[in-house]
PDB file of N, CA and C in Angstrom:
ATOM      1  N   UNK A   1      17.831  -3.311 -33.427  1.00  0.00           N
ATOM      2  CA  UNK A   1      17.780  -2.736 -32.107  1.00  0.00           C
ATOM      3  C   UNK A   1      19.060  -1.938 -31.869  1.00  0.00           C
ATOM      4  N   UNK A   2      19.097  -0.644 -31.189  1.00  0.00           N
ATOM      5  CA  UNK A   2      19.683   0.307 -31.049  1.00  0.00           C
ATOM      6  C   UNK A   2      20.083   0.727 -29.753  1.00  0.00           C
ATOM      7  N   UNK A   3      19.140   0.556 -28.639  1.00  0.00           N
ATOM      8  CA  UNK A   3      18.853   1.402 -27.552  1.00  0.00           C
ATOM      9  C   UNK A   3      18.985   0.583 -26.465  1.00  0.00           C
ATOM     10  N   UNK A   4      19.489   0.272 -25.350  1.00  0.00           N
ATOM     11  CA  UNK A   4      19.207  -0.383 -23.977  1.00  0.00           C
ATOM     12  C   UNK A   4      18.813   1.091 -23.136  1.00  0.00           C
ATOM     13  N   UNK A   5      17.297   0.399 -22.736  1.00  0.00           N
ATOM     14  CA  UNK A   5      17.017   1.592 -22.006  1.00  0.00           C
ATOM     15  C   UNK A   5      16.386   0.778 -20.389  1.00  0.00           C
ATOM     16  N   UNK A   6      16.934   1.621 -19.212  1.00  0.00           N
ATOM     17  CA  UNK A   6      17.087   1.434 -18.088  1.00  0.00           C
ATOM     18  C   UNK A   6      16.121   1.993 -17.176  1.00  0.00           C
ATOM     19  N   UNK A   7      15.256   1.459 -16.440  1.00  0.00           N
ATOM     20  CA  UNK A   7      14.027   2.749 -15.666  1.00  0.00           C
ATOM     21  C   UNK A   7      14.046   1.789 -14.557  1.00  0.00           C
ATOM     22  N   UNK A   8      13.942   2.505 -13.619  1.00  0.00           N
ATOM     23  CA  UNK A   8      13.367   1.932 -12.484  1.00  0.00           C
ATOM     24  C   UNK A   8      12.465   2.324 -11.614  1.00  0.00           C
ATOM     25  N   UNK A   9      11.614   1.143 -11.360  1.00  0.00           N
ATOM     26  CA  UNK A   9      10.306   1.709 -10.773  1.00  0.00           C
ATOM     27  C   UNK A   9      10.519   1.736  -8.927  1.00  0.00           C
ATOM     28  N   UNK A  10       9.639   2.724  -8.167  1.00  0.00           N
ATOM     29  CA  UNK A  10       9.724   2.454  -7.482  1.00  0.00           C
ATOM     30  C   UNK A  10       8.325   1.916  -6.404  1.00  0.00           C
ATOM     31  N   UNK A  11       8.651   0.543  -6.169  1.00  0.00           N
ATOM     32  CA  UNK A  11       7.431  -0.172  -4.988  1.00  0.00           C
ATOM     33  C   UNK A  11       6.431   0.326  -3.461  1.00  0.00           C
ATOM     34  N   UNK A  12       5.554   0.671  -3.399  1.00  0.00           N
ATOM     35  CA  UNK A  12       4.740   0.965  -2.428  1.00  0.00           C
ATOM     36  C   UNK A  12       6.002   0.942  -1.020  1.00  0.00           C
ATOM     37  N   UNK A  13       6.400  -0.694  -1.074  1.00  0.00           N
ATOM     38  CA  UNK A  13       7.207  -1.369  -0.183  1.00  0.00           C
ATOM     39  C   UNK A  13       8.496  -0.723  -0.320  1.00  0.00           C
ATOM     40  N   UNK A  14       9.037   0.441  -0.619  1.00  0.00           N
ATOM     41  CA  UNK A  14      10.523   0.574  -1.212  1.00  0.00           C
ATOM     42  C   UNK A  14      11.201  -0.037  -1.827  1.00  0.00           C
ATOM     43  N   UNK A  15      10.673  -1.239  -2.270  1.00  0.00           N
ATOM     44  CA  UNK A  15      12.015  -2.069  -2.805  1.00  0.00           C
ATOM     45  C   UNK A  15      11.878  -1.144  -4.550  1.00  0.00           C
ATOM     46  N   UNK A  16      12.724  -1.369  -5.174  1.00  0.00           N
ATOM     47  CA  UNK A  16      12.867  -0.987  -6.551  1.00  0.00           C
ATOM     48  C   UNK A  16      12.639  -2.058  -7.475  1.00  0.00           C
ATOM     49  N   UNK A  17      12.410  -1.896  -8.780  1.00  0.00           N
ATOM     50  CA  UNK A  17      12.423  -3.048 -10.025  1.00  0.00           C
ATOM     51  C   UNK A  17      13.187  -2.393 -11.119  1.00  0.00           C
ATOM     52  N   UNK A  18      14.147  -2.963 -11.547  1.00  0.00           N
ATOM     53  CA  UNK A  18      14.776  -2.656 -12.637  1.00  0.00           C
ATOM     54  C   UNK A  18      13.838  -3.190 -14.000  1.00  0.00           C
ATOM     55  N   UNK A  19      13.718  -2.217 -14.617  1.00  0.00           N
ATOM     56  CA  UNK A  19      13.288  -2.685 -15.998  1.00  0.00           C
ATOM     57  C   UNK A  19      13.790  -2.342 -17.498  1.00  0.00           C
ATOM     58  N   UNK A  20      14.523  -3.340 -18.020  1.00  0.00           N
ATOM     59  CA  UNK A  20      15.535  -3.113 -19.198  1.00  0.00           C
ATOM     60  C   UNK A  20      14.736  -2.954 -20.707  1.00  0.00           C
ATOM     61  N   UNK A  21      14.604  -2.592 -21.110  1.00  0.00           N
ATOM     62  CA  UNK A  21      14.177  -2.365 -22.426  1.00  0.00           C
ATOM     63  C   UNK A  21      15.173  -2.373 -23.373  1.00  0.00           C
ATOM     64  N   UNK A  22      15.353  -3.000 -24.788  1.00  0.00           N
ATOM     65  CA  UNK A  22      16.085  -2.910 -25.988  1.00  0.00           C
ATOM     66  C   UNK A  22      15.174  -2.097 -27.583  1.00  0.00           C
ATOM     67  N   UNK A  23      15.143  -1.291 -27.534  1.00  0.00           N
ATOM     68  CA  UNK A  23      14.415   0.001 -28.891  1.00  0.00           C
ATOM     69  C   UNK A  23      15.027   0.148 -29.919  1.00  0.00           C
ATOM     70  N   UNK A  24      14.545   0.131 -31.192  1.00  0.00           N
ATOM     71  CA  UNK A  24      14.997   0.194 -32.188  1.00  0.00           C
ATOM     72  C   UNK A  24      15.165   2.321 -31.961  1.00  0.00           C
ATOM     73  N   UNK A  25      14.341   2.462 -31.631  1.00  0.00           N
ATOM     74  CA  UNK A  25      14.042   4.117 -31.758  1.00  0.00           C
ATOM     75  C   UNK A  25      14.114   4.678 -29.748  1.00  0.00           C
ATOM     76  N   UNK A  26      14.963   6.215 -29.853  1.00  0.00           N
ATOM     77  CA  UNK A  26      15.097   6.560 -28.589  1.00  0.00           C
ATOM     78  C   UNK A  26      13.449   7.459 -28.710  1.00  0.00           C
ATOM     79  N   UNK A  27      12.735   6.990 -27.630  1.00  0.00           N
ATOM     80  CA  UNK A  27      11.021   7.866 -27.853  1.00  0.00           C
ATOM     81  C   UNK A  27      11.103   8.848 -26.579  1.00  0.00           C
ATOM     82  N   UNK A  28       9.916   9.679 -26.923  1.00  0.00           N
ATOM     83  CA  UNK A  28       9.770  10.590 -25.706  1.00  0.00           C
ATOM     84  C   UNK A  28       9.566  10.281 -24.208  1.00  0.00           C
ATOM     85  N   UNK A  29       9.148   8.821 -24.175  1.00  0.00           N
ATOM     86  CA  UNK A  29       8.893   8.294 -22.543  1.00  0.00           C
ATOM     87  C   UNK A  29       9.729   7.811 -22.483  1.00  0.00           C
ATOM     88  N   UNK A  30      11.211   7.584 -23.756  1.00  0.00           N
ATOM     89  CA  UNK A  30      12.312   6.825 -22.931  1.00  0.00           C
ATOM     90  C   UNK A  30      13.143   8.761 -21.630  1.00  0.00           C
ATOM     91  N   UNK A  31      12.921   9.361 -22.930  1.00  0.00           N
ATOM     92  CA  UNK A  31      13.622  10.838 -22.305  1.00  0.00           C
ATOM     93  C   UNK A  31      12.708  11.145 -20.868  1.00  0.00           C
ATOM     94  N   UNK A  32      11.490  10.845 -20.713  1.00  0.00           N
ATOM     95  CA  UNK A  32      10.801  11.606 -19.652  1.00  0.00           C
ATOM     96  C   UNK A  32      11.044  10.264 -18.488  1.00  0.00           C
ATOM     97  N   UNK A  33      11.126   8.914 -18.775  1.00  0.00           N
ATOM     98  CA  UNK A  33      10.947   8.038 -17.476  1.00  0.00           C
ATOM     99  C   UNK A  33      11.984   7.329 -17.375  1.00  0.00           C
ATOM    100  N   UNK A  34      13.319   7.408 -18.473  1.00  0.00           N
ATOM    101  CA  UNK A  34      14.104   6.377 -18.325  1.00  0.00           C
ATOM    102  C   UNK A  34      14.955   6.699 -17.432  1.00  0.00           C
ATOM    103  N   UNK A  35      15.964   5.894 -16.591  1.00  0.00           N
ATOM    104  CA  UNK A  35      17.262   6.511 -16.349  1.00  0.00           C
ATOM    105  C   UNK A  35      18.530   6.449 -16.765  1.00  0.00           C
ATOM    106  N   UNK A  36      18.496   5.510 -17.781  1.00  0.00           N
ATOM    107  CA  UNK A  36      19.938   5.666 -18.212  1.00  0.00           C
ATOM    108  C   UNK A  36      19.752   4.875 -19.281  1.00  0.00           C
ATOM    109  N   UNK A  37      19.872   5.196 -20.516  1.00  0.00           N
ATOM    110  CA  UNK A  37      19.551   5.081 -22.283  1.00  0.00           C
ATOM    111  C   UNK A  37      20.914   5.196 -22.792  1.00  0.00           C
ATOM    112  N   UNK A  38      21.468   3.807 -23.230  1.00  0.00           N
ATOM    113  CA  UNK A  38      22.780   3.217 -23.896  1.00  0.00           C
ATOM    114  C   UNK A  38      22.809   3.637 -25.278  1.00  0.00           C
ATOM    115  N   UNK A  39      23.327   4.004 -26.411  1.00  0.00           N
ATOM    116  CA  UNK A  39      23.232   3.872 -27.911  1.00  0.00           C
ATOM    117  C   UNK A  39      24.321   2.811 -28.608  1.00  0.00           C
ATOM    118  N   UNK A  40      23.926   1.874 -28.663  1.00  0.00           N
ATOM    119  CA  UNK A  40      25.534   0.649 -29.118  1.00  0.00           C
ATOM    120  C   UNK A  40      25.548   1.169 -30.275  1.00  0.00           C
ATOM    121  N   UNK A  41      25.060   1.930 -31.390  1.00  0.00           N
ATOM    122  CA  UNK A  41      25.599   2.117 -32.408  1.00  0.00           C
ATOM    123  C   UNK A  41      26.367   3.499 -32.006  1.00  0.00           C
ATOM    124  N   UNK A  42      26.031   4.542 -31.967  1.00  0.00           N
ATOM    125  CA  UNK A  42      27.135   5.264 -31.632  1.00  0.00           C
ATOM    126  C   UNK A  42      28.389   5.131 -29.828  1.00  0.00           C
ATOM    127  N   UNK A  43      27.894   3.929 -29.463  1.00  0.00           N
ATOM    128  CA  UNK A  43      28.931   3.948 -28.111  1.00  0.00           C
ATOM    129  C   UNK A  43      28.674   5.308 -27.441  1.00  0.00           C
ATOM    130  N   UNK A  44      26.976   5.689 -27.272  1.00  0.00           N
ATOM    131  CA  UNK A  44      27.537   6.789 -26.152  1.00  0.00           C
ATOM    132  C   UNK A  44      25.975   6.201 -25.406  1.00  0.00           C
ATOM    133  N   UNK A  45      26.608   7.354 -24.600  1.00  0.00           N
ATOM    134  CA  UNK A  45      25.314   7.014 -22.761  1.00  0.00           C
ATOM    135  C   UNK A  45      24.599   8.414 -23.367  1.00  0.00           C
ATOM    136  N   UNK A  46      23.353   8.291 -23.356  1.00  0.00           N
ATOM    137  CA  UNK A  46      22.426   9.509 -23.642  1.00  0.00           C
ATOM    138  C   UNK A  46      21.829   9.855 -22.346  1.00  0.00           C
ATOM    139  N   UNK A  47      21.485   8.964 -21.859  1.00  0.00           N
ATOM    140  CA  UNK A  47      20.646   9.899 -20.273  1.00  0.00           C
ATOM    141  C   UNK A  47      21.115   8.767 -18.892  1.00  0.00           C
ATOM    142  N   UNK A  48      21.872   9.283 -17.980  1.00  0.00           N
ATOM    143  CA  UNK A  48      22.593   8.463 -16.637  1.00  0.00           C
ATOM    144  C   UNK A  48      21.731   9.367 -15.961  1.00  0.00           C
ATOM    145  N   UNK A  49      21.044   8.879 -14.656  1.00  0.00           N
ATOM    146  CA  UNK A  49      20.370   9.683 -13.507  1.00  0.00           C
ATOM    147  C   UNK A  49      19.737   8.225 -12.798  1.00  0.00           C
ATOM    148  N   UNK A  50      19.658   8.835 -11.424  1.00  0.00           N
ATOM    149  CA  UNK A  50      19.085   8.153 -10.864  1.00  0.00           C
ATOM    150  C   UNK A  50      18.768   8.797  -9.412  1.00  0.00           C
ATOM    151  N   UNK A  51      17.226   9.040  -9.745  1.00  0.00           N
ATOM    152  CA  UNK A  51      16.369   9.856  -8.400  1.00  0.00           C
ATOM    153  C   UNK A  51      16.761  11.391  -8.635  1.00  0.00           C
ATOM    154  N   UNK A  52      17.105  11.537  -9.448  1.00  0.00           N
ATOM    155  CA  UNK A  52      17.646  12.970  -9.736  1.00  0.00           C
ATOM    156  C   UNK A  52      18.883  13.566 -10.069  1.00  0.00           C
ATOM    157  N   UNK A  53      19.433  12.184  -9.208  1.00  0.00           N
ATOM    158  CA  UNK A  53      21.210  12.841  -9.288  1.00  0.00           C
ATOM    159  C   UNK A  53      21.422  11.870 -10.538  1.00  0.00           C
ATOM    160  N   UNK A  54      22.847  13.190 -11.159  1.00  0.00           N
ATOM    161  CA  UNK A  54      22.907  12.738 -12.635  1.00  0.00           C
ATOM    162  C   UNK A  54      24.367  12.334 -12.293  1.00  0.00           C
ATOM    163  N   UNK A  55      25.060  10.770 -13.093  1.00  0.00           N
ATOM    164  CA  UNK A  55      25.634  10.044 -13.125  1.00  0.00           C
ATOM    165  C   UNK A  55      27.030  10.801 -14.181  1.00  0.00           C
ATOM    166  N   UNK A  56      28.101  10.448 -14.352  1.00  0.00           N
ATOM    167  CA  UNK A  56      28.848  10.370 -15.383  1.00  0.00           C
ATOM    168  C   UNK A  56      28.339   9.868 -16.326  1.00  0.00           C
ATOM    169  N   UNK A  57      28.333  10.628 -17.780  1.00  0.00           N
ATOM    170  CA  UNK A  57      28.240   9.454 -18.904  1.00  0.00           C
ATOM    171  C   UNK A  57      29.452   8.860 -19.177  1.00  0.00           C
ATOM    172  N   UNK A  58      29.955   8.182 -19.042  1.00  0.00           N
ATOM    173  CA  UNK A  58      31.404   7.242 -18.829  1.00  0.00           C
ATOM    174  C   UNK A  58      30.992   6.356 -19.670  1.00  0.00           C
ATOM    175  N   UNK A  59      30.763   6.311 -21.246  1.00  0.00           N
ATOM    176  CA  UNK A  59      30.351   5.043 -21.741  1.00  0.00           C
ATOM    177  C   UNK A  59      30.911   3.992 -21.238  1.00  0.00           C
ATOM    178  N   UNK A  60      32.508   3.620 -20.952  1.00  0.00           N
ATOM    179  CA  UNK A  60      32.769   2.221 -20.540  1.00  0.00           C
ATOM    180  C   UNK A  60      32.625   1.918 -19.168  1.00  0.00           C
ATOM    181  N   UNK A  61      32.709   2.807 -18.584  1.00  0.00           N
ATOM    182  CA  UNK A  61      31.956   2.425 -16.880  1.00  0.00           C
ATOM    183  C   UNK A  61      30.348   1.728 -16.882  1.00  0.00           C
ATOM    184  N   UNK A  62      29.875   2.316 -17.606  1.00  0.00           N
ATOM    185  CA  UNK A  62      28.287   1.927 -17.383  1.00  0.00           C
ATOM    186  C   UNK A  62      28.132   0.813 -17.876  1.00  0.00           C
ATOM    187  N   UNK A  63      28.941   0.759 -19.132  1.00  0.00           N
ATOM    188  CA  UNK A  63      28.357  -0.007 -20.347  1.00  0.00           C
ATOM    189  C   UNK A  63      29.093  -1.879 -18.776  1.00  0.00           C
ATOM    190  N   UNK A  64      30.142  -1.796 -19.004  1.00  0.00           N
ATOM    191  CA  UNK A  64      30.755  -2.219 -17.686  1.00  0.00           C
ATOM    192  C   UNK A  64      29.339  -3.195 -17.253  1.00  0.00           C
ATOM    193  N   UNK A  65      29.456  -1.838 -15.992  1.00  0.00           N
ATOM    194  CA  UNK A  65      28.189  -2.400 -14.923  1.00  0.00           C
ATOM    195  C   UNK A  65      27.140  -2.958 -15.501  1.00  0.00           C
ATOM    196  N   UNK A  66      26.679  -2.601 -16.512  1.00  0.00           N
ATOM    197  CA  UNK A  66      25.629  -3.399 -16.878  1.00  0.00           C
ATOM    198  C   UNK A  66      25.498  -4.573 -17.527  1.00  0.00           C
ATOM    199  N   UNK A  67      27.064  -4.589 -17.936  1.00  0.00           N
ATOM    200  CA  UNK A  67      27.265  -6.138 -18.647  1.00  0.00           C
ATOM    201  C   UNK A  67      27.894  -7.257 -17.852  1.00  0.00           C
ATOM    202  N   UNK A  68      27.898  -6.799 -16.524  1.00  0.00           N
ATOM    203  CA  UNK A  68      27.869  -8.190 -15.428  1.00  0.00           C
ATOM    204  C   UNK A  68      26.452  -8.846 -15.132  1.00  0.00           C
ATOM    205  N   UNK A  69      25.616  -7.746 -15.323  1.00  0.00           N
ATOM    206  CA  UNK A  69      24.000  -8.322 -15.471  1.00  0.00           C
ATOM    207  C   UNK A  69      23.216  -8.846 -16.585  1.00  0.00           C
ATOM    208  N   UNK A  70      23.610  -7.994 -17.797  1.00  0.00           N
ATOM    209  CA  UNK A  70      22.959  -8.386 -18.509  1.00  0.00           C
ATOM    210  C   UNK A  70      24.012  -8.657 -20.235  1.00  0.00           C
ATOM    211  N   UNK A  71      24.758  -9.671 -19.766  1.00  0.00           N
ATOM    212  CA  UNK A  71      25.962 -10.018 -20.659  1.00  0.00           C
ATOM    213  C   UNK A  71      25.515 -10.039 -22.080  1.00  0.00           C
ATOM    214  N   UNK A  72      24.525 -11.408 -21.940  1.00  0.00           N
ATOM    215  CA  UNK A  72      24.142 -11.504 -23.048  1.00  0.00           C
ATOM    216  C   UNK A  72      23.526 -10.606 -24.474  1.00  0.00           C
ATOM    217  N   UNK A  73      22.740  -9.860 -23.550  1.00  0.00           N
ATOM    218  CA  UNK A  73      21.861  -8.761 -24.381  1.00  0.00           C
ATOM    219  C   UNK A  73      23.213  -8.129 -24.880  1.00  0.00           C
ATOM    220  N   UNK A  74      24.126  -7.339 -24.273  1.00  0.00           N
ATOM    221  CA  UNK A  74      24.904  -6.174 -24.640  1.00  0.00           C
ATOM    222  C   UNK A  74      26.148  -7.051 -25.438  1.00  0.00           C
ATOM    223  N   UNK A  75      26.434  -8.116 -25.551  1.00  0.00           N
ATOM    224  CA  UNK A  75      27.216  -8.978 -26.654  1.00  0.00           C
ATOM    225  C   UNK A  75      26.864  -8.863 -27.810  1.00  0.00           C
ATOM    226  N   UNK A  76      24.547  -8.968 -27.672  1.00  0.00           N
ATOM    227  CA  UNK A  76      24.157  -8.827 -29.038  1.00  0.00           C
ATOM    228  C   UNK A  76      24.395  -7.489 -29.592  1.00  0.00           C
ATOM    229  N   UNK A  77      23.935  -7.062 -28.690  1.00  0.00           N
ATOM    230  CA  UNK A  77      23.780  -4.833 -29.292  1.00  0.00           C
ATOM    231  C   UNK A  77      25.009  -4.500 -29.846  1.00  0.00           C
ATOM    232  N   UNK A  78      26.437  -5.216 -28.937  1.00  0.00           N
ATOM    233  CA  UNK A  78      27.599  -4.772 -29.803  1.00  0.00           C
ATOM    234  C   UNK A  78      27.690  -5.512 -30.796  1.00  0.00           C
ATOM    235  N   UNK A  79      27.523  -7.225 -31.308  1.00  0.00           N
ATOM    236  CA  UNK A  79      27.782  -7.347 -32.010  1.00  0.00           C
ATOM    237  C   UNK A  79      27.185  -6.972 -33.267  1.00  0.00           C
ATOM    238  N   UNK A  80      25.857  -6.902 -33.267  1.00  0.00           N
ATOM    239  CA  UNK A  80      24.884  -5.849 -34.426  1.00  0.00           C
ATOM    240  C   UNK A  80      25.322  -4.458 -34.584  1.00  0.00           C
ATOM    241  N   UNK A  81      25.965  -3.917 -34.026  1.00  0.00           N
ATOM    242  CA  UNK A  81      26.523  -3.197 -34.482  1.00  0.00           C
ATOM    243  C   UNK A  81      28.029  -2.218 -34.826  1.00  0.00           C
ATOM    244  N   UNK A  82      28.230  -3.727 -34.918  1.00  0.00           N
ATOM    245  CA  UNK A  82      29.918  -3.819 -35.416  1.00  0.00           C
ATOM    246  C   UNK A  82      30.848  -3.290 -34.129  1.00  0.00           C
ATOM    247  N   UNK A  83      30.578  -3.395 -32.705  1.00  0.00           N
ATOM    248  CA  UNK A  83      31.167  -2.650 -31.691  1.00  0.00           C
ATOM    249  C   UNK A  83      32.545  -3.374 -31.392  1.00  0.00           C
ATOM    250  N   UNK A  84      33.504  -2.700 -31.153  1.00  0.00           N
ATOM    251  CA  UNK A  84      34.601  -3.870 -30.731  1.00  0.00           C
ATOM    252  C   UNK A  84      34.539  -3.664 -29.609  1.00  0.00           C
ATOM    253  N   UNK A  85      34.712  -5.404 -28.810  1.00  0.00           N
ATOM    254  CA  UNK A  85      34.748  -5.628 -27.781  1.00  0.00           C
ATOM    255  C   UNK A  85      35.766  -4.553 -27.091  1.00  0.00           C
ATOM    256  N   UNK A  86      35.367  -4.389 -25.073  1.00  0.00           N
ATOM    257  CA  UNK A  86      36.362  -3.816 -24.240  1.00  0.00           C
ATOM    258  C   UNK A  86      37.919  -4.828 -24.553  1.00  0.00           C
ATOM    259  N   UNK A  87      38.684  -3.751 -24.303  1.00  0.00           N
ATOM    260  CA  UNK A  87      39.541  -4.485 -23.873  1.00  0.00           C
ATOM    261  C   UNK A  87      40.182  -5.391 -22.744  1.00  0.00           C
ATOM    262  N   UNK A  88      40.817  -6.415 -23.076  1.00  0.00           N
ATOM    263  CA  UNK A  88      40.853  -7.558 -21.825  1.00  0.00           C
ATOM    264  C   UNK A  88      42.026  -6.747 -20.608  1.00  0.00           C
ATOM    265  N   UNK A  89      41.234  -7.248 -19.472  1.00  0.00           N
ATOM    266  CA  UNK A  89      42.468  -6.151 -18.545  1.00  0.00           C
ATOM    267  C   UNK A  89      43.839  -6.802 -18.678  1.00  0.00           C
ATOM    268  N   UNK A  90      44.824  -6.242 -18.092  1.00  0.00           N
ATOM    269  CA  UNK A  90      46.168  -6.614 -18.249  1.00  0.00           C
ATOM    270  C   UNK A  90      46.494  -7.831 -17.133  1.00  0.00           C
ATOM    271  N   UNK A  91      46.847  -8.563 -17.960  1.00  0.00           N
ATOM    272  CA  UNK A  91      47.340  -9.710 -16.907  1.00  0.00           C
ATOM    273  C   UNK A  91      48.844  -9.617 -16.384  1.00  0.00           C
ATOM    274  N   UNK A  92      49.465  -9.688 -15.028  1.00  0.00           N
ATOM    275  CA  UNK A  92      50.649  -9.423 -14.299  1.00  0.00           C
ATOM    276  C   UNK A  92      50.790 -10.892 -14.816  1.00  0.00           C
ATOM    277  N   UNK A  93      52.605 -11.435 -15.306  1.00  0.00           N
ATOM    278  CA  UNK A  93      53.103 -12.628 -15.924  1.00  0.00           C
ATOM    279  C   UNK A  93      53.018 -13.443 -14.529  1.00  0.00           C
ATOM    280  N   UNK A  94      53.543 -12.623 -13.264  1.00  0.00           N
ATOM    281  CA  UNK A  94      53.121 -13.560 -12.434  1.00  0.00           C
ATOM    282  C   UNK A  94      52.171 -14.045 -11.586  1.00  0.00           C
ATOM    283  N   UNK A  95      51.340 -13.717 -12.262  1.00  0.00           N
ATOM    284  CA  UNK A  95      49.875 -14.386 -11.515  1.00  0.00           C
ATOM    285  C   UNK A  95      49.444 -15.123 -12.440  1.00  0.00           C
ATOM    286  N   UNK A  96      49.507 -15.004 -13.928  1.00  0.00           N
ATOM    287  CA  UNK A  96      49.508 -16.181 -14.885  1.00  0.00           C
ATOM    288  C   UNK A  96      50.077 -17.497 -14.962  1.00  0.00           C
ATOM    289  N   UNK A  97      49.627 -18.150 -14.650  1.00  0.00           N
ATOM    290  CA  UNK A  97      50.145 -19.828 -14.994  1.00  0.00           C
ATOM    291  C   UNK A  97      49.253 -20.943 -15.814  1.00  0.00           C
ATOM    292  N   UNK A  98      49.841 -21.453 -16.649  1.00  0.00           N
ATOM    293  CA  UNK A  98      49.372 -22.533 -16.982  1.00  0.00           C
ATOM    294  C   UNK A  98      50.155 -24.009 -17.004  1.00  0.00           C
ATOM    295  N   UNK A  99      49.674 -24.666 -16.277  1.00  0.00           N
ATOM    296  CA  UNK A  99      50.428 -25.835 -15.541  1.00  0.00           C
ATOM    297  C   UNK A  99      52.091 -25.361 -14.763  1.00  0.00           C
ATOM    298  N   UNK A 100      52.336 -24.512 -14.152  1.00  0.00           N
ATOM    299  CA  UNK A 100      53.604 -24.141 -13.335  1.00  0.00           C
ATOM    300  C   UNK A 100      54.561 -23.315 -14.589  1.00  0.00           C
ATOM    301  N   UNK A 101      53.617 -23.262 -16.195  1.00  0.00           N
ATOM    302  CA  UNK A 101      54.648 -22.288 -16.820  1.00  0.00           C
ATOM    303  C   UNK A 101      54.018 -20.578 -17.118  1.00  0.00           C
ATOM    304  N   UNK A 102      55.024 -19.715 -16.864  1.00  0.00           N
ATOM    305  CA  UNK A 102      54.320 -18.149 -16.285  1.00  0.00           C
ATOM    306  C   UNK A 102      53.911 -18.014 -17.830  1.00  0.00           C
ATOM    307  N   UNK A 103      53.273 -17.097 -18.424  1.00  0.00           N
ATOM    308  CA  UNK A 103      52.629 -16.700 -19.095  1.00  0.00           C
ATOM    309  C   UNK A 103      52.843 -15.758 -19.121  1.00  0.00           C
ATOM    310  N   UNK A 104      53.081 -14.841 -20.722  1.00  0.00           N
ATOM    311  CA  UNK A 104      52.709 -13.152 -20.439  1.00  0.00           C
ATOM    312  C   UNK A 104      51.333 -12.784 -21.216  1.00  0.00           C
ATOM    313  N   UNK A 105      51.188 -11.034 -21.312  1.00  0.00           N
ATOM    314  CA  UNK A 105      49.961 -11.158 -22.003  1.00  0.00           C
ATOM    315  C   UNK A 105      49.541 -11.655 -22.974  1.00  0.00           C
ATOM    316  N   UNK A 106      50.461 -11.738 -23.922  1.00  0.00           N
ATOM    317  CA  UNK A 106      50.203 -12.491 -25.354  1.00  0.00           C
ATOM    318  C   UNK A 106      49.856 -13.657 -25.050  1.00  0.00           C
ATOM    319  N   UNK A 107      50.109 -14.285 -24.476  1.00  0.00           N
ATOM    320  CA  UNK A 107      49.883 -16.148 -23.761  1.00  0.00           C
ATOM    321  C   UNK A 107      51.215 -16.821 -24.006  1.00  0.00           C
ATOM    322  N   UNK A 108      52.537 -16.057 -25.271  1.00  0.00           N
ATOM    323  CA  UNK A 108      53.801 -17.286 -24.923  1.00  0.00           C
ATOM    324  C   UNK A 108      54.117 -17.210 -24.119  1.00  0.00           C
ATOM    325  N   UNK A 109      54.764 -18.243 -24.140  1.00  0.00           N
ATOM    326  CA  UNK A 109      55.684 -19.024 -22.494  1.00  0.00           C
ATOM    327  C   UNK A 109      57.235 -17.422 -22.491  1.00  0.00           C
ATOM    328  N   UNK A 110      56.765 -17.421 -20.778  1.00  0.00           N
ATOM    329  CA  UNK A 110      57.863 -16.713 -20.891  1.00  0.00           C
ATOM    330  C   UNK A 110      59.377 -17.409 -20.240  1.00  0.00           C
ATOM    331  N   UNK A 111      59.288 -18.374 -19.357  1.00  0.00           N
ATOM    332  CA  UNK A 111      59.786 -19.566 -18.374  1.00  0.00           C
ATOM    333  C   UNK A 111      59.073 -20.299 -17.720  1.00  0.00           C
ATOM    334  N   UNK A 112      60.010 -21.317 -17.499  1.00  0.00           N
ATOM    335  CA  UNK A 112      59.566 -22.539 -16.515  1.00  0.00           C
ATOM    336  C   UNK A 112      59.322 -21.271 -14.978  1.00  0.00           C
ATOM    337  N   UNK A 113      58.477 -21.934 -14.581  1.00  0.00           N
ATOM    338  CA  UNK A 113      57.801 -21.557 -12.879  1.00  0.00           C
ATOM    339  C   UNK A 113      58.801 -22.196 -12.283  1.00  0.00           C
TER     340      UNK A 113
END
């Protein structure tokens, strides 16, 4: 599998349904109905839109947003295909603690708290 592909339908009632798809192959109804088609092997965004208006392809923004929802899936897609993880954000030493001793990013001790 290659592809996270993104469409959303829309309900009589307005509400919307997200519907995620994972494709070995990008097909012609992903290009005509999808809205936003991931490639984890090459790390790029092939089609961002939604209702018409077209999105940034920002691979790590999207890729992002969509992996607060759907973690699991996009752990597999990167790890099948050799993706290296985002990087971890930067931790400030003083908001790090473990038991009252500060921490820097690496995790040694930098002093007693």
């Amino acid at each position: 599998m290659r592809y996270m592909i993104i469409s959303y339908m829309k309900r009589p009632s307005g509400q919307r349904d997200e519907i995620v798809e994972i494709d070995k192959k990008y097909r012609q109804r992903h290009m005509n109905t999808a809205s936003v088609v991931l490639d984890f092997a090459r790390q790029e965004v092939l089609k961002s839109s939604l209702e018409g208006v077209t999105i940034p392809r920002d691979w790590q923004r999207i890729r992002d947003y969509y992996h607060q929802h759907y973690a699991e899936v996009i752990d597999k897609l990167e790890a099948l295909h050799g993706c290296a993880p985002p990087p971890a954000p930067l931790v400030d030493a003083e908001d790090a603690t473990d038991n009252g001793v500060s921490l820097n990013v690496s995790g040694s001790k930098v002093g007693d708290a």
